[in-house]
C-alpha atoms as a PDB file:
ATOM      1  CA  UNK A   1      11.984 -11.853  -1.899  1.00  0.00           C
ATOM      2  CA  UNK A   2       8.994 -13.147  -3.243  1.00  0.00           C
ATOM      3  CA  UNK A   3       5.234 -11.941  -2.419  1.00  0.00           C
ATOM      4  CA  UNK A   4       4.390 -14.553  -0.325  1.00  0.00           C
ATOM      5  CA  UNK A   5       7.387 -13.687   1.498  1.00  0.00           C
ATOM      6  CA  UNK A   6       6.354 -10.791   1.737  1.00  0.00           C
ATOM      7  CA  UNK A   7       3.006 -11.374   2.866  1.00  0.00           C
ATOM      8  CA  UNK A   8       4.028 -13.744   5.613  1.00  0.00           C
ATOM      9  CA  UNK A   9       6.255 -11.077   6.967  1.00  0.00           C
ATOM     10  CA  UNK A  10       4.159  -8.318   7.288  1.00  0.00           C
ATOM     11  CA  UNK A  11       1.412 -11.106   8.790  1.00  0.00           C
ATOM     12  CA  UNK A  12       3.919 -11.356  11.421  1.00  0.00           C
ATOM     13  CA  UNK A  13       5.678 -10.216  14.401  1.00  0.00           C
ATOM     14  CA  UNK A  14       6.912  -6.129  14.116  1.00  0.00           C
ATOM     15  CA  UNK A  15       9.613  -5.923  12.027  1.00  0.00           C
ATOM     16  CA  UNK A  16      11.984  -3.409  13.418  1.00  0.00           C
ATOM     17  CA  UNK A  17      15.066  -2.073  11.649  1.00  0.00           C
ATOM     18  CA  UNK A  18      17.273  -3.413  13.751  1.00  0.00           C
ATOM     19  CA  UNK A  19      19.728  -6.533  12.510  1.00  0.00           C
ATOM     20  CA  UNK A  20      18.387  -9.959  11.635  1.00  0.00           C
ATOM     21  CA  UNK A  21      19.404 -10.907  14.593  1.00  0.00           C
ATOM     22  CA  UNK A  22      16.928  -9.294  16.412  1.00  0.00           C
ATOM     23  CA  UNK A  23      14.234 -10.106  13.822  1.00  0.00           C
ATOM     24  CA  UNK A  24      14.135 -13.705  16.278  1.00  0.00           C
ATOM     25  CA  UNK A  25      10.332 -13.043  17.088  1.00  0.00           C
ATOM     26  CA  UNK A  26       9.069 -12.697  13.227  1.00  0.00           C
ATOM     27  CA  UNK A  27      10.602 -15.954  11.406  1.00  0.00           C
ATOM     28  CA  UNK A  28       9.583 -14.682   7.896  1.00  0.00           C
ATOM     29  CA  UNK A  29      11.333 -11.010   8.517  1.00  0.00           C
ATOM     30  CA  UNK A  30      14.177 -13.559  10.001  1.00  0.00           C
ATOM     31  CA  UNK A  31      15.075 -15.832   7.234  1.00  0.00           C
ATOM     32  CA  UNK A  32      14.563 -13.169   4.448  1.00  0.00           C
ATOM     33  CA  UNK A  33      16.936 -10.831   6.260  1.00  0.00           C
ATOM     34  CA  UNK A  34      14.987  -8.377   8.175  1.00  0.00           C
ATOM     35  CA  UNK A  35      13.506  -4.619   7.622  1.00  0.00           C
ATOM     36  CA  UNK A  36      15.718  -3.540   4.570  1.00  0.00           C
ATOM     37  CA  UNK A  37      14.852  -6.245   2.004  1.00  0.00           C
ATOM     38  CA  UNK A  38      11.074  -6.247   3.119  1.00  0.00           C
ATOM     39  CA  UNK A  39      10.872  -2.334   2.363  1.00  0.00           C
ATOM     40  CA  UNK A  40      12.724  -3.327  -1.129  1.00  0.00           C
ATOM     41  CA  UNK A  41       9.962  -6.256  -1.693  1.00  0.00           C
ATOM     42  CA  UNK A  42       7.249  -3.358  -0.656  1.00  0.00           C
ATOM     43  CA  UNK A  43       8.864  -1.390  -3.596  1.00  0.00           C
ATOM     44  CA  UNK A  44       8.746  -4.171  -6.245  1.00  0.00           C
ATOM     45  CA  UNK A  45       5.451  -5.157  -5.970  1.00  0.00           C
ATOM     46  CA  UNK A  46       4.188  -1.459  -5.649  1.00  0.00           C
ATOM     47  CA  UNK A  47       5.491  -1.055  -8.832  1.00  0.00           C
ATOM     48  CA  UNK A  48       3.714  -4.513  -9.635  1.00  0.00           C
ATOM     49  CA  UNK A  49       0.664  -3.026  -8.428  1.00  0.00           C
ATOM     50  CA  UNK A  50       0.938   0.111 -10.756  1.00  0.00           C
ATOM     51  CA  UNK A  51       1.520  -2.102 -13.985  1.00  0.00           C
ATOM     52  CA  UNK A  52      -1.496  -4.268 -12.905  1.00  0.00           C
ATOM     53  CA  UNK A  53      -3.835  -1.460 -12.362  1.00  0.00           C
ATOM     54  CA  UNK A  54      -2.400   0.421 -15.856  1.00  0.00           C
ATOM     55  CA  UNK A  55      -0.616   3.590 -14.814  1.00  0.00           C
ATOM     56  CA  UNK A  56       1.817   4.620 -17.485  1.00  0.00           C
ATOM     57  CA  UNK A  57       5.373   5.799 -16.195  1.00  0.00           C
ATOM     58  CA  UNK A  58       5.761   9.077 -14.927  1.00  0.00           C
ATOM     59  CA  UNK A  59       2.505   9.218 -13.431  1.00  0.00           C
ATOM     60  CA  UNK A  60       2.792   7.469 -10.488  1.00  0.00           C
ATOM     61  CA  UNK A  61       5.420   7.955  -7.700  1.00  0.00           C
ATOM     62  CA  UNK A  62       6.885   4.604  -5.707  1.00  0.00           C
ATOM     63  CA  UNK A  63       8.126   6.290  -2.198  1.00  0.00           C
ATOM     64  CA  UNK A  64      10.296   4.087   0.482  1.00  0.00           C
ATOM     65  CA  UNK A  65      10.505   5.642   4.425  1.00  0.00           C
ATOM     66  CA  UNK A  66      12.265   3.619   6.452  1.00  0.00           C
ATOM     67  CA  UNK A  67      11.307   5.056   9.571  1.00  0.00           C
ATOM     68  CA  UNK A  68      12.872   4.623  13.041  1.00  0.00           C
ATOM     69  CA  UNK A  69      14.308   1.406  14.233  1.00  0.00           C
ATOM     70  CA  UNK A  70      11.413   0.255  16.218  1.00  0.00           C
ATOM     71  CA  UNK A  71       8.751  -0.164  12.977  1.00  0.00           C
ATOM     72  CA  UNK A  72       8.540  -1.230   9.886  1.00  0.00           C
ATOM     73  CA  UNK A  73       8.577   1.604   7.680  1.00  0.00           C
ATOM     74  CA  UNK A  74       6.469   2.349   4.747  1.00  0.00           C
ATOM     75  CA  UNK A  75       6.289   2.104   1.257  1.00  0.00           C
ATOM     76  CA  UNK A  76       3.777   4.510  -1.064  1.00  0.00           C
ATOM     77  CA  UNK A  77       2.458   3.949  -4.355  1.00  0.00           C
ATOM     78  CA  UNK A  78       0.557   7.423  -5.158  1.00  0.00           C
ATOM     79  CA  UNK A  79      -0.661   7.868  -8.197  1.00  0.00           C
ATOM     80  CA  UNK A  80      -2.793  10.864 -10.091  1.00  0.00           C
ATOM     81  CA  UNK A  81      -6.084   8.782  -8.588  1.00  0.00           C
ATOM     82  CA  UNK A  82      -4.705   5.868  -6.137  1.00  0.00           C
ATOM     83  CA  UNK A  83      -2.646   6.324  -3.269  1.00  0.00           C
ATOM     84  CA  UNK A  84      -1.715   2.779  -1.717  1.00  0.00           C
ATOM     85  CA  UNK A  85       0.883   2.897   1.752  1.00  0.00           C
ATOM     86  CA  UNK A  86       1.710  -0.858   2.963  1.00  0.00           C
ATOM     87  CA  UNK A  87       2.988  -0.869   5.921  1.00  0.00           C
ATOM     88  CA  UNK A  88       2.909  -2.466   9.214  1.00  0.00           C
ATOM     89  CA  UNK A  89       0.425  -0.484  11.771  1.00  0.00           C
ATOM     90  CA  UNK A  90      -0.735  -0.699  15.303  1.00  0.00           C
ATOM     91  CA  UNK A  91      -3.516  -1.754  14.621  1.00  0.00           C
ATOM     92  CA  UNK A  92      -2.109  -5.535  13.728  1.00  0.00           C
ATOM     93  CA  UNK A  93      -2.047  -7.592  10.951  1.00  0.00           C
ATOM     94  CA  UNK A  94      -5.727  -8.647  10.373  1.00  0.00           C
ATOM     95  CA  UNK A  95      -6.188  -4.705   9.172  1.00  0.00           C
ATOM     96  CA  UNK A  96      -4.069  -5.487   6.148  1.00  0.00           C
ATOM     97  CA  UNK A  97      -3.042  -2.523   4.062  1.00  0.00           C
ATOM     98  CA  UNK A  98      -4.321   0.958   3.340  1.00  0.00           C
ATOM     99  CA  UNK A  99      -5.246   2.723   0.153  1.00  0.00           C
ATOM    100  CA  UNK A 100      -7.521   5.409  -1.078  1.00  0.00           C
ATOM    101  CA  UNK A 101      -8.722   6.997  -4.104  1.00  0.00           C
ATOM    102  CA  UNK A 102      -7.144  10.096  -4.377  1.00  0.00           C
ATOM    103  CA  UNK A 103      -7.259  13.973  -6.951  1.00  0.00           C
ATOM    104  CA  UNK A 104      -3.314  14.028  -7.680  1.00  0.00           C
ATOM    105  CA  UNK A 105       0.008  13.428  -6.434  1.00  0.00           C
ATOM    106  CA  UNK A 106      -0.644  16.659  -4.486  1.00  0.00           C
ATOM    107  CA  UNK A 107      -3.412  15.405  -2.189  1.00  0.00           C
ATOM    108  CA  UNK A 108      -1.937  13.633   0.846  1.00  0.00           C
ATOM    109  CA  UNK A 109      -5.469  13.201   2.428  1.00  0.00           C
ATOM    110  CA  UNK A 110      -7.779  11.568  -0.270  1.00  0.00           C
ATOM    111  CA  UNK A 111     -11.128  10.009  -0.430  1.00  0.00           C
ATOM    112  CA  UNK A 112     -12.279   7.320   2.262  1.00  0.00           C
ATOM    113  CA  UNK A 113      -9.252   4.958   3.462  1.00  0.00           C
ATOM    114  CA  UNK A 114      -9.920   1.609   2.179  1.00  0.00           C
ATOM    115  CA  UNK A 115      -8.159  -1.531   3.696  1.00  0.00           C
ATOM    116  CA  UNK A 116      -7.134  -4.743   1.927  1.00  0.00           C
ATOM    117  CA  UNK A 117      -5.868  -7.591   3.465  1.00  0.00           C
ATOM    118  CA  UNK A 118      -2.571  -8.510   2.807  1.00  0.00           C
ATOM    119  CA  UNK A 119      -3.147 -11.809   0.684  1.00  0.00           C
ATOM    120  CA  UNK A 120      -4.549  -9.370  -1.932  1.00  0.00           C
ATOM    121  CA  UNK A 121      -1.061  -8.815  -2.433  1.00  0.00           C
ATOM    122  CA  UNK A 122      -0.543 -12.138  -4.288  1.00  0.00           C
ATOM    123  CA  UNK A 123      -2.954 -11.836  -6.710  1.00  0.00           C
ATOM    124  CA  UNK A 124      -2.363  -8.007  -8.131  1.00  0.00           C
ATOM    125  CA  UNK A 125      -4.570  -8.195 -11.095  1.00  0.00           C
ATOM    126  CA  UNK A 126      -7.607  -9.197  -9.133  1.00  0.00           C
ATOM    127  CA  UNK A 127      -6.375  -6.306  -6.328  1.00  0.00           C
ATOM    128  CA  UNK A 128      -6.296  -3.894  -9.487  1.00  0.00           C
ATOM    129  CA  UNK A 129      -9.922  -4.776 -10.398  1.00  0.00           C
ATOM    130  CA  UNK A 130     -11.215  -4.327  -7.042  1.00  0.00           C
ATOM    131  CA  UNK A 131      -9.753  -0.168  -6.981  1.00  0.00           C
ATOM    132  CA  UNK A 132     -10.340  -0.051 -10.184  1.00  0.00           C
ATOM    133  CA  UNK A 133     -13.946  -1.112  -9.635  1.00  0.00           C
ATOM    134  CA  UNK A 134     -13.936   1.342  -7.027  1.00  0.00           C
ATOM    135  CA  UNK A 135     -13.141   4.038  -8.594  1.00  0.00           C
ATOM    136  CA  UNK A 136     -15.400   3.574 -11.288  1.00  0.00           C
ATOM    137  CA  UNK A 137     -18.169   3.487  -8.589  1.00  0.00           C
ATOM    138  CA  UNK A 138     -16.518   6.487  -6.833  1.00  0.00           C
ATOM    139  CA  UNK A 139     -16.654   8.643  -9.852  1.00  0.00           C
ATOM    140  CA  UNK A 140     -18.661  11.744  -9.333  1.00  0.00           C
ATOM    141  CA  UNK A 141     -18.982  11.226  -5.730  1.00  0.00           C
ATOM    142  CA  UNK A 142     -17.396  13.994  -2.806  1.00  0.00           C
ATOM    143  CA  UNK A 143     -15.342  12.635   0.107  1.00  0.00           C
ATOM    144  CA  UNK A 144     -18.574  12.214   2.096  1.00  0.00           C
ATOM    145  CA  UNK A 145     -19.893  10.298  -0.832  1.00  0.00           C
ATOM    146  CA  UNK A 146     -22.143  12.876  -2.027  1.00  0.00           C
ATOM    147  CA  UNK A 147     -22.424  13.577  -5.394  1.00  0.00           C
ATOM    148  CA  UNK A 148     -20.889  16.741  -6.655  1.00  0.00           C
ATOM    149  CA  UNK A 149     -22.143  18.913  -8.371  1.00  0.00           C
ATOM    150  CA  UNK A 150     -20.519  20.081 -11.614  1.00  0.00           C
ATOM    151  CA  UNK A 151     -18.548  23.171 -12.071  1.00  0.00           C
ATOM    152  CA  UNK A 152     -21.094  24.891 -14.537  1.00  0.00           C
ATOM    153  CA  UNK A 153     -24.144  24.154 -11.819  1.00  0.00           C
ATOM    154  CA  UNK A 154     -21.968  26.456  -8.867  1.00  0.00           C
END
C-alpha cells in the first residue's frame, strides 16, 4: 500500500478490524484490504518518517497495536526526542495525526501534543523539517513552555 493509500484511508470511514467485507463504508480501507495492511502501511512509513527526520537505528522504536475490532489501531514511532502515534481518533479525520516532542523512549507523556494533518504524510521530508524545526525552537523550553533553568542554577 502506498501513502496516498494510506492517507485516503485513514481520511475515511472507521476502519474496524473486522474482514474486508465489512470495510463496505470506507472504500479506500475496502479495496486495499482492510485494518491489517493499513496498520502494516502505518509501520512502513513510520519507519519512512524516522529516516527522513535522521534517527540512526536502534534509537527509535516502530510499535504496531492493533486494538479491538471496532477501531483502527495504532502505530508509534517513539524516538529518544519524537514520539509520533497515527491513528484513527474520535475526534475525526480533519484532526490528522498526533506527535510530540518527547525526553526518551521512557517518557510516555511528552511535551505539548502537536497535530498534523494527514497529507503531511506524503511529503515526509517536509513533515521532518517541520518537528525538526520544532524542536529546535523547543530546545530549552519546560512542558509549559517556560524556559528551564539549568542544572548548575538549582
Amino acid at each position: 500500500m502506498d501513502a496516498k493509500t494510506y492517507v485516503a484511508m485513514a481520511k475515511g470511514p472507521p476502519i474496524t478490524g473486522y474482514d474486508c467485507e465489512d470495510n463496505v463504508n470506507n472504500a479506500a480501507a475496502h479495496e486495499a484490504g482492510g485494518k491489517t495492511d493499513w496498520l502494516k502501511a502505518g509501520a512502513r512509513i513510520a519507519r519512512d518518517l524516522a529516516k527522513s527526520l535522521g534517527l540512526p537505528c536502534g534509537s527509535f522504536d516502530v510499535r504496531v497495536n492493533p486494538a479491538g475490532t471496532a477501531v483502527s489501531g495504532d502505530v508509534h514511532l517513539h524516538g529518544e526526542w519524537v514520539y509520533v502515534s497515527l491513528t484513527q481518533t474520535c475526534l475525526g479525520p480533519d484532526f490528522g495525526f498526533m506527535w510530540r516532542l518527547c525526553r526518551g523512549r521512557k517518557d510516555y507523556t511528552g511535551r505539548a501534543n502537536q497535530w498534523a494533518g494527514w497529507d503531511e504524510l506524503l511529503d515526509l521530508p517536509r513533515l521532518a523539517a517541520k518537528m525538526l524545526a520544532t524542536r529546535q525552537a523547543m530546545n530549552g523550553r519546560d512542558n509549559h513552555g517556560g524556559i528551564q533553568k539549568r542544572r548548575e542554577e538549582i
